[in-house]
Structures are given as structure tokens and as C-alpha cells.
C-alpha atoms as a PDB file:
ATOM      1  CA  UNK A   1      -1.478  29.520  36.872  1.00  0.00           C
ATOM      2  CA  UNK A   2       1.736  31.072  36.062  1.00  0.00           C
ATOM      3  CA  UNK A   3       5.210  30.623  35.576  1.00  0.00           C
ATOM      4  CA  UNK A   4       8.556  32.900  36.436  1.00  0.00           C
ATOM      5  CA  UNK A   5      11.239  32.030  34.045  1.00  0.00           C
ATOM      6  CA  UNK A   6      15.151  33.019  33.501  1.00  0.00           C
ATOM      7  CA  UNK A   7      17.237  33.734  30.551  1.00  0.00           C
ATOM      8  CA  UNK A   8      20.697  33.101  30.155  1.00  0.00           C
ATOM      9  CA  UNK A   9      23.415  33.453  28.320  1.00  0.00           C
ATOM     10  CA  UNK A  10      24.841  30.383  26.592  1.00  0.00           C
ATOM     11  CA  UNK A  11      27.990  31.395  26.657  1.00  0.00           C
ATOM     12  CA  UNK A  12      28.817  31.838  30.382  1.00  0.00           C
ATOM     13  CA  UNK A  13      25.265  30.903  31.576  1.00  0.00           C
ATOM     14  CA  UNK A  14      25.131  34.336  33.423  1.00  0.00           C
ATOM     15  CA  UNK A  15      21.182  35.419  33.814  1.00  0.00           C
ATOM     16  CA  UNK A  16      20.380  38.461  31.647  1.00  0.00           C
ATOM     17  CA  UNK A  17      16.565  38.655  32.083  1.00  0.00           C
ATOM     18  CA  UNK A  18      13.643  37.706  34.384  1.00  0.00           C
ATOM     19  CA  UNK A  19       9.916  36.980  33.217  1.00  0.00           C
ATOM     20  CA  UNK A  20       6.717  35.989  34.132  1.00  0.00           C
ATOM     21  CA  UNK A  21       4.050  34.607  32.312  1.00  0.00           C
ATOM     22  CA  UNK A  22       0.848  32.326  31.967  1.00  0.00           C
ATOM     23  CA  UNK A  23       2.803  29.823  29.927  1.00  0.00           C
ATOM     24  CA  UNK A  24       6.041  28.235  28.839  1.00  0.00           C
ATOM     25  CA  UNK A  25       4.906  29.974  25.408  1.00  0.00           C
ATOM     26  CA  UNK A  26       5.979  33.180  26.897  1.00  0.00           C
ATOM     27  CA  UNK A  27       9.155  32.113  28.214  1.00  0.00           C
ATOM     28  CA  UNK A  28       9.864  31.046  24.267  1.00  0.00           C
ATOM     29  CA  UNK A  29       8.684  34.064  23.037  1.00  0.00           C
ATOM     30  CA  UNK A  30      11.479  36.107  20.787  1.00  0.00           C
ATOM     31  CA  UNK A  31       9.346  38.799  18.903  1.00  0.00           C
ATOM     32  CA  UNK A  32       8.373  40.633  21.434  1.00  0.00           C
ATOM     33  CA  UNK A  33      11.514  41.568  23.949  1.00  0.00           C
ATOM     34  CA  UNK A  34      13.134  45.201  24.583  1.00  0.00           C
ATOM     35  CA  UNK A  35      16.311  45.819  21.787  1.00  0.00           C
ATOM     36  CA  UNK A  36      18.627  44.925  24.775  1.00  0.00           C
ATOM     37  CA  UNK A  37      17.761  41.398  25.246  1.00  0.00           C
ATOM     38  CA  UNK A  38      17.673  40.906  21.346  1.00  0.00           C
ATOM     39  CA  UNK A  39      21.111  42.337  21.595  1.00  0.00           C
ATOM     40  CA  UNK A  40      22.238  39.690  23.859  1.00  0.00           C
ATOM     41  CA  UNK A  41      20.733  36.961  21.792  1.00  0.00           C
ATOM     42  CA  UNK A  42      22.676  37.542  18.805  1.00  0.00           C
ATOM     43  CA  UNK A  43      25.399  37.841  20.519  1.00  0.00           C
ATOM     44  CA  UNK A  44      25.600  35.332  23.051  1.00  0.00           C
ATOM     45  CA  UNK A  45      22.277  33.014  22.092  1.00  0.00           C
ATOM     46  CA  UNK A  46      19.655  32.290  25.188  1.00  0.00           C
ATOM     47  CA  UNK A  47      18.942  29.462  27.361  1.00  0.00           C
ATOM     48  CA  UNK A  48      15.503  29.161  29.074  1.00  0.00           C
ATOM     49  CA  UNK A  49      15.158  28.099  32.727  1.00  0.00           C
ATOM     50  CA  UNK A  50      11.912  27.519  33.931  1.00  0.00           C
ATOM     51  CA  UNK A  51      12.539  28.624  37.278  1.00  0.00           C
ATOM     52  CA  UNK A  52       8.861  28.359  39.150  1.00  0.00           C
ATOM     53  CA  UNK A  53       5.386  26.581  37.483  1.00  0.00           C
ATOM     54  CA  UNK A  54       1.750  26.625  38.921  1.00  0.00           C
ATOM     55  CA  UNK A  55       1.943  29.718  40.817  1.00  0.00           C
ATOM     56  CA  UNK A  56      -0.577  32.327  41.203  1.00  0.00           C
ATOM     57  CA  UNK A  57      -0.184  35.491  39.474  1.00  0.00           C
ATOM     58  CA  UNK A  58       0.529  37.568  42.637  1.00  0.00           C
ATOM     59  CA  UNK A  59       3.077  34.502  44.011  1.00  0.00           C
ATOM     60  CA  UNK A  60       4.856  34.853  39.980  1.00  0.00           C
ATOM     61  CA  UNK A  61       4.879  38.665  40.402  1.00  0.00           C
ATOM     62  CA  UNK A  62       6.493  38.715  43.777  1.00  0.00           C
ATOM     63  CA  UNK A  63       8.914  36.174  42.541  1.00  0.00           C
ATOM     64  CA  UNK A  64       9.800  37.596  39.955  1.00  0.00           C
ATOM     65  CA  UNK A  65      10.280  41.472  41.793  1.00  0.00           C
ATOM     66  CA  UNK A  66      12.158  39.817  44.323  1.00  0.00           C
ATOM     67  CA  UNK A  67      15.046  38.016  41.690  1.00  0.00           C
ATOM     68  CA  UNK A  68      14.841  40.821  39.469  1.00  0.00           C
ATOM     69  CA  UNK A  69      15.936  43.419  42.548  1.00  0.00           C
ATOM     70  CA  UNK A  70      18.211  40.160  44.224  1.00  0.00           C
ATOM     71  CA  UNK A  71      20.500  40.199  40.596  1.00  0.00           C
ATOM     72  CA  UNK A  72      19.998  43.743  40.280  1.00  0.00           C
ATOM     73  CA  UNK A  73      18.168  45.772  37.029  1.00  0.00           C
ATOM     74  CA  UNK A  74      21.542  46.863  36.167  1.00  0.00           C
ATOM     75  CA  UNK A  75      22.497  43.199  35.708  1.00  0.00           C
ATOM     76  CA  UNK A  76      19.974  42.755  33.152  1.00  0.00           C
ATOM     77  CA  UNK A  77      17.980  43.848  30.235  1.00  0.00           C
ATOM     78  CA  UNK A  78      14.673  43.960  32.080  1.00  0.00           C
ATOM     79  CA  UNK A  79      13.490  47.637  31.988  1.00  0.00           C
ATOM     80  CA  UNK A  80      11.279  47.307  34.869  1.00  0.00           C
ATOM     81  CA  UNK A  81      11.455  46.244  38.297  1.00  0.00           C
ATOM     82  CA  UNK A  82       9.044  43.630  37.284  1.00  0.00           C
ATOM     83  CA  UNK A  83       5.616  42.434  38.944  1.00  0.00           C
ATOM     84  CA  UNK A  84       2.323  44.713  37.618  1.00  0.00           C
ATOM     85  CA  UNK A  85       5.149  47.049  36.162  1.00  0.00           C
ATOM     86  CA  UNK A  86       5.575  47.517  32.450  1.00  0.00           C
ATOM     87  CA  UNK A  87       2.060  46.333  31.888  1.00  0.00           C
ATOM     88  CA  UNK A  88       0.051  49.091  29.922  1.00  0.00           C
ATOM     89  CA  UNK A  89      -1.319  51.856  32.037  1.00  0.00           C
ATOM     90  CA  UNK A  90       1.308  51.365  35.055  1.00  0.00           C
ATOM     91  CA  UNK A  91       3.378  54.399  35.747  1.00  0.00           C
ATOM     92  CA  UNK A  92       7.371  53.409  35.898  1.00  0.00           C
ATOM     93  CA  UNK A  93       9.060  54.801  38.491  1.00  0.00           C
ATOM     94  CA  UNK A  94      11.819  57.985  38.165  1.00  0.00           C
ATOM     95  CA  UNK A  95      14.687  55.180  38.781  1.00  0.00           C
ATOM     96  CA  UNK A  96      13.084  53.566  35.670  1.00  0.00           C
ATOM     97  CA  UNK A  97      12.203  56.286  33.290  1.00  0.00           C
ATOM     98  CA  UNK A  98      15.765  57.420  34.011  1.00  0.00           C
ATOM     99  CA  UNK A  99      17.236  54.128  33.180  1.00  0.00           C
ATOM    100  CA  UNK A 100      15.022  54.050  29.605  1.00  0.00           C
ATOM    101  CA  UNK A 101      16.194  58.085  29.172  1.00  0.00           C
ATOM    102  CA  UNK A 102      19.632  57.012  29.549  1.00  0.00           C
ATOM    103  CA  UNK A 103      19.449  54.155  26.759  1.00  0.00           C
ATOM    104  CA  UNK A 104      17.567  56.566  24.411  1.00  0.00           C
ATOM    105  CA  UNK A 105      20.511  59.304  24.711  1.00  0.00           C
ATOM    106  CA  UNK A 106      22.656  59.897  21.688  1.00  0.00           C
ATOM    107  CA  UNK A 107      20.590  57.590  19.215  1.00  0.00           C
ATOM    108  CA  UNK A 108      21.074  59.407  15.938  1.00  0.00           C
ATOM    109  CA  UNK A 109      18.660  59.430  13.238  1.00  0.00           C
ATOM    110  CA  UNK A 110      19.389  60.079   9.479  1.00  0.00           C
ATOM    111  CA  UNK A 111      17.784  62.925   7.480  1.00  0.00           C
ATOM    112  CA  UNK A 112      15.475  60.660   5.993  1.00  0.00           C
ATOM    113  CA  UNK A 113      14.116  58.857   8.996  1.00  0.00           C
ATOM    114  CA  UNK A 114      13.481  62.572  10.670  1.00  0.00           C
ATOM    115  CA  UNK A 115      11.613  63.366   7.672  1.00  0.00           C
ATOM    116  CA  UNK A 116       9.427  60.044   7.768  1.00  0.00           C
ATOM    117  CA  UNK A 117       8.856  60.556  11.282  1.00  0.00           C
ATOM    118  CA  UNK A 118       7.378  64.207  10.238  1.00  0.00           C
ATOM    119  CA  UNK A 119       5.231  63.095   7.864  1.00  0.00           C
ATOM    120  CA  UNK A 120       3.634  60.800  10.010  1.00  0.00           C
ATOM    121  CA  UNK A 121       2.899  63.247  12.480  1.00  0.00           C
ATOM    122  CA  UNK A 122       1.213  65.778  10.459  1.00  0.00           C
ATOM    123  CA  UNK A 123      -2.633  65.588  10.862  1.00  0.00           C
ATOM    124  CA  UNK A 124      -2.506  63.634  13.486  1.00  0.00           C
ATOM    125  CA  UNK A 125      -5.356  64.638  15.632  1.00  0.00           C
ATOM    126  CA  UNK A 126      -6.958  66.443  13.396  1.00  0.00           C
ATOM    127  CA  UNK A 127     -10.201  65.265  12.274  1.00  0.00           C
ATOM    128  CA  UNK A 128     -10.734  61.391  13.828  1.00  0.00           C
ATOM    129  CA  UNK A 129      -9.150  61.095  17.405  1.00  0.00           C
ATOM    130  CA  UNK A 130      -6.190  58.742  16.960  1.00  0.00           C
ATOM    131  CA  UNK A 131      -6.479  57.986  13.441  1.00  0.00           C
ATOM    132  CA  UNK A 132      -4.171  59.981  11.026  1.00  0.00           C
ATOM    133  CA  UNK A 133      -6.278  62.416   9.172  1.00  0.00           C
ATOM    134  CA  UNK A 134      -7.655  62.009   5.583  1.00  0.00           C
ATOM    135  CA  UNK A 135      -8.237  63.962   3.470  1.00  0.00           C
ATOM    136  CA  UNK A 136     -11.964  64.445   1.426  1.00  0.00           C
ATOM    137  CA  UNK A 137     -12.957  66.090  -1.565  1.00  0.00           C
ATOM    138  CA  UNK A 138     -16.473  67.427  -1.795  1.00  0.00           C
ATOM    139  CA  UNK A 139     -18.155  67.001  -5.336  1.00  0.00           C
ATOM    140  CA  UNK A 140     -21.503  69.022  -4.205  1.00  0.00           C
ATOM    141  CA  UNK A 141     -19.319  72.175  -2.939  1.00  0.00           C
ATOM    142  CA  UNK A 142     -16.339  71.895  -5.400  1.00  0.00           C
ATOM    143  CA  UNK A 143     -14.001  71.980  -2.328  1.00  0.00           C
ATOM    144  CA  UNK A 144     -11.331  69.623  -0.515  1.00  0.00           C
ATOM    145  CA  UNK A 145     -10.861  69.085   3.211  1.00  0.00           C
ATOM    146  CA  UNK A 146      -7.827  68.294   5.259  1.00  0.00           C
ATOM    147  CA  UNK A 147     -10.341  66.294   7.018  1.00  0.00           C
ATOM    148  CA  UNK A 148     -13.664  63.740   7.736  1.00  0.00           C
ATOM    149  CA  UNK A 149     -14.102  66.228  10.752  1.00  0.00           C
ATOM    150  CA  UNK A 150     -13.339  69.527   8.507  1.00  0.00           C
ATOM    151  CA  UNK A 151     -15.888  68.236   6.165  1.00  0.00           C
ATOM    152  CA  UNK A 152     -18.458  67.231   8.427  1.00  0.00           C
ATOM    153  CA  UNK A 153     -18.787  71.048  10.504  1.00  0.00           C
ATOM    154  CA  UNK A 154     -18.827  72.415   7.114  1.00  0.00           C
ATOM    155  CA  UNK A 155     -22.019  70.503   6.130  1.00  0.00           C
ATOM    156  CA  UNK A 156     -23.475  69.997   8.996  1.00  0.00           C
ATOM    157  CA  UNK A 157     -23.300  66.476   9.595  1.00  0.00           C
ATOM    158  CA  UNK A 158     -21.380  64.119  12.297  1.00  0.00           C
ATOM    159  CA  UNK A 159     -17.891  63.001  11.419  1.00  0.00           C
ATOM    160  CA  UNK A 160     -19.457  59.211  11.780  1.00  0.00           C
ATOM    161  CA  UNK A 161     -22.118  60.044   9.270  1.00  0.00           C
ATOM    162  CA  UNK A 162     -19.695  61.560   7.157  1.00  0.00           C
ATOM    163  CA  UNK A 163     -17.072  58.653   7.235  1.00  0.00           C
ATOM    164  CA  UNK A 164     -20.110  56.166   6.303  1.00  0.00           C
ATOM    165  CA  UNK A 165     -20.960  58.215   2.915  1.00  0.00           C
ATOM    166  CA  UNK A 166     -17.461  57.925   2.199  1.00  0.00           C
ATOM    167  CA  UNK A 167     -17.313  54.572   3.307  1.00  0.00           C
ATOM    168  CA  UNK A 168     -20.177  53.502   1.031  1.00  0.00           C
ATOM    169  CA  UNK A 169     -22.357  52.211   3.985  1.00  0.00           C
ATOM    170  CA  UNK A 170     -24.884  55.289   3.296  1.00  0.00           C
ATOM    171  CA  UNK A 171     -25.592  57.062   0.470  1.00  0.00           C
ATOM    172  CA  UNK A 172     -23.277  59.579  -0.642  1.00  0.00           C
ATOM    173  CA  UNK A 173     -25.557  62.454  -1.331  1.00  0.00           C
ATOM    174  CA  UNK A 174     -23.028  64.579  -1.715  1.00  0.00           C
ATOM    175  CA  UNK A 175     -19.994  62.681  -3.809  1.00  0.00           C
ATOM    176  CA  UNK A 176     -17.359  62.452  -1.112  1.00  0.00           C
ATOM    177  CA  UNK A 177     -13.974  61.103  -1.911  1.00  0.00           C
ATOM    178  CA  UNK A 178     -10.505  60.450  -0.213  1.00  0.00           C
ATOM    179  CA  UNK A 179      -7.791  62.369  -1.626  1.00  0.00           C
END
């Protein structure tokens, strides 16, 4: 069963965001809203209407799609038109990646935070899919590696196998290290 809930603010009681969820828990739920809504909450402070309990997921989606476009998404923080959208793997719509382009443009970064954002990129992909690389140092060869997977091709072993000498869950024949 689900529930479609309404925020509002506490100042003027005006409704800036409608949500669905499985439980009143979600409707309480602070951590994990868009920068917009937490905006509005130190600003204004929230008030939680339960608007709708012990519908089915499909009835809470529809409900919530239909007061979402009834109010208008420009009338509120909600990103998405609501329903199945926003959930991971949905595509958004142009409307909606326009809307989250337009809220992204001019946001300045300092020279620091540019430079944190480059370090965390580099290696990325190389070596473990998703994982930022590491780096090894061979004992046997005398030679370091950017990464697991550099190291593995070069003796002939699978990245996996590799990563569980270094790990300690095989024996390291040939005393691997992270650098």
C-alpha cells in the first residue's frame, strides 16, 4: 500500500512539493530531497499533509502525476512530473532535463573544488570497471602499475586473481602491493 503526500510551507501554507511513497516514513524523510526543497525548508519550515493512504502503487502514481501537473512543476520543487519518473533507469523527458539544465546554469565552482573534481576523475575506468583505479607495485618484476588490470595483462593472470593476491585471500606469489 502506498501513500501520496504534500508539503507545505508553514508560512503561507502554499504546497511546494508532491510525493509518493510506501510509508508515512517517506513523507518525513529530510535527507534525501533535491537542494530546492531543502531551500524552502530553511527558509520557510515544512508541514506534512498526508493527502491519500492505502492506495496501490499505480492509484499513488497517478495521483500524484495528476496534482503534480494540476499545481504545475513550475509551482514546485519536484523535478519530475512524478509517477515511475525520477526512479533510477527512467529517462526524463526534454521539458525535464531542460528544467534541471536551467537550475545547473551559472553554478560557479572555486579553483579548488575544480581541482578535487579532477583528481577524482583520473583513472577512472582504468583497470576495475567503476572502481577508481589503484595503483600496484610488483616486487617479482621491480615495476609499478597504474593498475590491478595493468598488472594482471602483464603477468598473465585475471584482474580477479590479481586483486585476491593483493587482497591476501591467495597467496601472493609475486609480492603485490598498493601504492
Amino acid at each position: 500500500m502506498s501513500i501520496v503526500y504534500a508539503h507545505r510551507r508553514k508560512d503561507n501554507g502554499k504546497i511546494f512539493y508532491i510525493g509518493m511513497g510506501v510509508s508515512k516514513a517517506r513523507a518525513n524523510n529530510r535527507s534525501t530531497r533535491n537542494r530546492y526543497w531543502k531551500k524552502v525548508e530553511r527558509q520557510y519550515g515544512v508541514e506534512i499533509d498526508i493527502l491519500a493512504e492505502n492506495l496501490s502503487v499505480k492509484e499513488a502514481e497517478e495521483l500524484e502525476m495528476f496534482l503534480i501537473e494540476e499545481i504545475g512543476l513550475d509551482n514546485l520543487t519536484n523535478i519530475t512530473k512524478g509517477g515511475q519518473k525520477g526512479r533510477i533507469g527512467d529517462r526524463k523527458t526534454k521539458e525535464e532535463r531542460e528544467k534541471i539544465s536551467k537550475s545547473r546554469m551559472g553554478m560557479k565552482f572555486s579553483q579548488e573544488h575544480k581541482d578535487k573534481i579532477s583528481q577524482s576523475k583520473k583513472g577512472y575506468h582504468k583497470g576495475i570497471k567503476n572502481h577508481k583505479s589503484v595503483q600496484v607495485y610488483c616486487g617479482h618484476l621491480d615495476k609499478e602499475f597504474e593498475c590491478i588490470l595493468d598488472c594482471a595483462r602483464e603477468l598473465g593472470y585475471s584482474r580477479q586473481y590479481i586483486q585476491e593476491m593483493i587482497s591476501g585471500k591467495r597467496r601472493n606469489k609475486f609480492n603485490l602491493k598498493k601504492i
